[in-house]
C-alpha atoms as a PDB file:
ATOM      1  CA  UNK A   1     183.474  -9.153 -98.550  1.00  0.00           C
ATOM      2  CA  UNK A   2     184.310 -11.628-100.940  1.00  0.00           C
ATOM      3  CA  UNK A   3     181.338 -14.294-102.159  1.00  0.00           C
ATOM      4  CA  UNK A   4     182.428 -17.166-103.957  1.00  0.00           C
ATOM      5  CA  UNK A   5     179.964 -19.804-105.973  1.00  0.00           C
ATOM      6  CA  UNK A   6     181.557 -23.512-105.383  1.00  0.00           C
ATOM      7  CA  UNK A   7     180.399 -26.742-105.389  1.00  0.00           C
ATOM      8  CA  UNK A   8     180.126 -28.432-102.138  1.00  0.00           C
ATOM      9  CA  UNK A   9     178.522 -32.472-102.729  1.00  0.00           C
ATOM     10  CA  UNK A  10     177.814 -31.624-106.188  1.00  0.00           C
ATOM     11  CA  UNK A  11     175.446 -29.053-105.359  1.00  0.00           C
ATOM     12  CA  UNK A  12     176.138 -25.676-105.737  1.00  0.00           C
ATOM     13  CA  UNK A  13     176.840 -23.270-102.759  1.00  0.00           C
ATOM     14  CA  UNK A  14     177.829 -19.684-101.972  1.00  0.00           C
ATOM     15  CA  UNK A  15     181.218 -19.342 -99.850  1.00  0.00           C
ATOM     16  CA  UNK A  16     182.704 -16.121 -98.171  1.00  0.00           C
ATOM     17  CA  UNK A  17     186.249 -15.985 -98.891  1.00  0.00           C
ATOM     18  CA  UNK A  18     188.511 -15.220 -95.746  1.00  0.00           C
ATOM     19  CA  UNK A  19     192.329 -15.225 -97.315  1.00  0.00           C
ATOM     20  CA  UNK A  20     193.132 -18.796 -98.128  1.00  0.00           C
ATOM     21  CA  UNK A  21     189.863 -20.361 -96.178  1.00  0.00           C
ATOM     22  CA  UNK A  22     186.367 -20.228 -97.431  1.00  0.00           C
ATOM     23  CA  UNK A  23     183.526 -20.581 -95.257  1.00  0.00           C
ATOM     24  CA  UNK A  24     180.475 -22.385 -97.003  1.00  0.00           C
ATOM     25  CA  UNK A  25     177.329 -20.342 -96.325  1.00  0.00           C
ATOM     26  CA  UNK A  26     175.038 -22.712 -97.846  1.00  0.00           C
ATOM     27  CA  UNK A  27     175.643 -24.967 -94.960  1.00  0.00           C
ATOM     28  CA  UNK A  28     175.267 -22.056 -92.048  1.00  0.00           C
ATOM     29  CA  UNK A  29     171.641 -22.457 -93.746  1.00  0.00           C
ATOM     30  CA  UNK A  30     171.972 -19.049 -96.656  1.00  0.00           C
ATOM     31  CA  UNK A  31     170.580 -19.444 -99.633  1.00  0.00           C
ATOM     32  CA  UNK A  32     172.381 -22.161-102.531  1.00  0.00           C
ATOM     33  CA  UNK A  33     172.720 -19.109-105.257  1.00  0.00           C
ATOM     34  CA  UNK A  34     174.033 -15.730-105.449  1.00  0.00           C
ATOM     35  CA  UNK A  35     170.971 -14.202-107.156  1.00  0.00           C
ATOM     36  CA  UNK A  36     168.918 -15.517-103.638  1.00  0.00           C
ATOM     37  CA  UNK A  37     171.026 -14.539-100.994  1.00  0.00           C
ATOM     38  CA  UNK A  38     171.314 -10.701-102.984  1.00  0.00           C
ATOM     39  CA  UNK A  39     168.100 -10.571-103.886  1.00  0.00           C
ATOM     40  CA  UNK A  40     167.671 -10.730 -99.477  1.00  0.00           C
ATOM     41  CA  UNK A  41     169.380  -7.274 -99.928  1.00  0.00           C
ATOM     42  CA  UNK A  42     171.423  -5.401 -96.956  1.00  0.00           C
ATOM     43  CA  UNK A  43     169.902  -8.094 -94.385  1.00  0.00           C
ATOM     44  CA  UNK A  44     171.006 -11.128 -96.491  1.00  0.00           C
ATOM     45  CA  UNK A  45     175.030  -9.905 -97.114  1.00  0.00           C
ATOM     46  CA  UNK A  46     174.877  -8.678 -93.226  1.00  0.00           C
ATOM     47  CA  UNK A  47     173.563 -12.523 -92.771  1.00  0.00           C
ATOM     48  CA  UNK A  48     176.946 -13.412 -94.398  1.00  0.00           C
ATOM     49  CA  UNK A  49     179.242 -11.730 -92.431  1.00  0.00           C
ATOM     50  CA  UNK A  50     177.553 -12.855 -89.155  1.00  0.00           C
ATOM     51  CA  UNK A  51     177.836 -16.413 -90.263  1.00  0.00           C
ATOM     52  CA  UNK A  52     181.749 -15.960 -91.673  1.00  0.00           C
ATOM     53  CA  UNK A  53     182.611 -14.361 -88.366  1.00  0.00           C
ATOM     54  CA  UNK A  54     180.899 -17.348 -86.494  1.00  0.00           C
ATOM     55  CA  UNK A  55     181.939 -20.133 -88.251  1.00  0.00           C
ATOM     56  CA  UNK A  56     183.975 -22.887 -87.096  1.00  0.00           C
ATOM     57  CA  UNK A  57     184.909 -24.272 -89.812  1.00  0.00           C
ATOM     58  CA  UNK A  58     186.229 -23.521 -93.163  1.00  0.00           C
ATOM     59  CA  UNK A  59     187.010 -24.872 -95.975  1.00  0.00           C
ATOM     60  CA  UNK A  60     190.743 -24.385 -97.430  1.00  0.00           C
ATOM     61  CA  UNK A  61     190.435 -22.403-100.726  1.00  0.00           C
ATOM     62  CA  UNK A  62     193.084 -24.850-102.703  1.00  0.00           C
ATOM     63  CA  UNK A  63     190.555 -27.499-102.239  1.00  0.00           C
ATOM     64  CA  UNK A  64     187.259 -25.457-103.368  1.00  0.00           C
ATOM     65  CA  UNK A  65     186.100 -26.440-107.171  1.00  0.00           C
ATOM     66  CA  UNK A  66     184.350 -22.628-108.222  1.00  0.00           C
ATOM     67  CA  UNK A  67     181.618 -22.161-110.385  1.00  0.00           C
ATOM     68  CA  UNK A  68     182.296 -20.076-113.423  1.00  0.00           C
ATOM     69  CA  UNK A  69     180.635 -16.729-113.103  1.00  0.00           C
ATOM     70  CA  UNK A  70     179.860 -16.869-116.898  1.00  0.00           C
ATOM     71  CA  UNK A  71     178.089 -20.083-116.386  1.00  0.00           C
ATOM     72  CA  UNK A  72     175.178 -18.261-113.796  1.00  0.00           C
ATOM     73  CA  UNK A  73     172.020 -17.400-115.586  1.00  0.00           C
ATOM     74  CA  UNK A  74     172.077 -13.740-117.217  1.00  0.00           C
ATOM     75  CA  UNK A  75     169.615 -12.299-114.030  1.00  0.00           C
ATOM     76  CA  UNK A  76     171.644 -13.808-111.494  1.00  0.00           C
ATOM     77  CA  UNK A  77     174.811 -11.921-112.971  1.00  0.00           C
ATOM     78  CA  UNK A  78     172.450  -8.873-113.240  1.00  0.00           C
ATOM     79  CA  UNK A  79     171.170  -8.733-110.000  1.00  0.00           C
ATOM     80  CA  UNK A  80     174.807  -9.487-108.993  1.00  0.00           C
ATOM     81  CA  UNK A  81     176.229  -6.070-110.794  1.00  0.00           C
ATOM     82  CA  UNK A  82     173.204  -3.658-109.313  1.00  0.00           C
ATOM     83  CA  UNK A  83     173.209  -5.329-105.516  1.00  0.00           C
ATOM     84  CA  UNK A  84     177.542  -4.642-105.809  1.00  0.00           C
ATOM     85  CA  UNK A  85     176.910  -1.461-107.213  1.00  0.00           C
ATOM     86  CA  UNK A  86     174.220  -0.235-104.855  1.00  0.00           C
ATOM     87  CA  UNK A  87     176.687  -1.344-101.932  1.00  0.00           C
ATOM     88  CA  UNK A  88     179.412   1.075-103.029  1.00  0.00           C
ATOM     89  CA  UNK A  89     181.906  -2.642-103.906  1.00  0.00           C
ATOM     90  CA  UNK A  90     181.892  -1.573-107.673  1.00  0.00           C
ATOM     91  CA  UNK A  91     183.998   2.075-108.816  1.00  0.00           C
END
């Protein structure tokens, strides 16, 4: 599973990527932030892939402005690395 932070309306949002189509999961009503919708643990990233295999519609990718991962505050990149980790996604 790949989770994107974008900005949809000049907010920011979190986005599963599916190849060259993102689908925002902000608007399927999950959290605004990475840190919020890990901190929701197994229920929140199986929340993610329910909504990207139920969505009908997505964004394309080309058009998506990202968020810098550098730019999130130091605990959201934290909580980030140990929620990956503890899902077997980081070696």
């Amino acid at each position: 599973m790949r989770l994107i932070a974008f900005q949809s309306q000049g907010q920011p949002a979190i986005g599963l990527r599916l190849g060259p189509e993102v689908v925002d999961l902000t608007a399927a009503g999950l959290p605004a932030t990475l840190d919020a919708l890990l901190r929701a643990g197994p229920e929140g990233l199986a929340a993610a892939q329910r909504a990207g295999a139920s969505a009908r519609s997505r964004l394309p990718l080309a058009g998506i402005a990202f968020l810098v991962w550098y730019f999130w505050r130091r605990r959201e990149r934290e909580t980030a690395a140990r929620t990956l980790a503890a899902e077997g996604a980081v070696p």
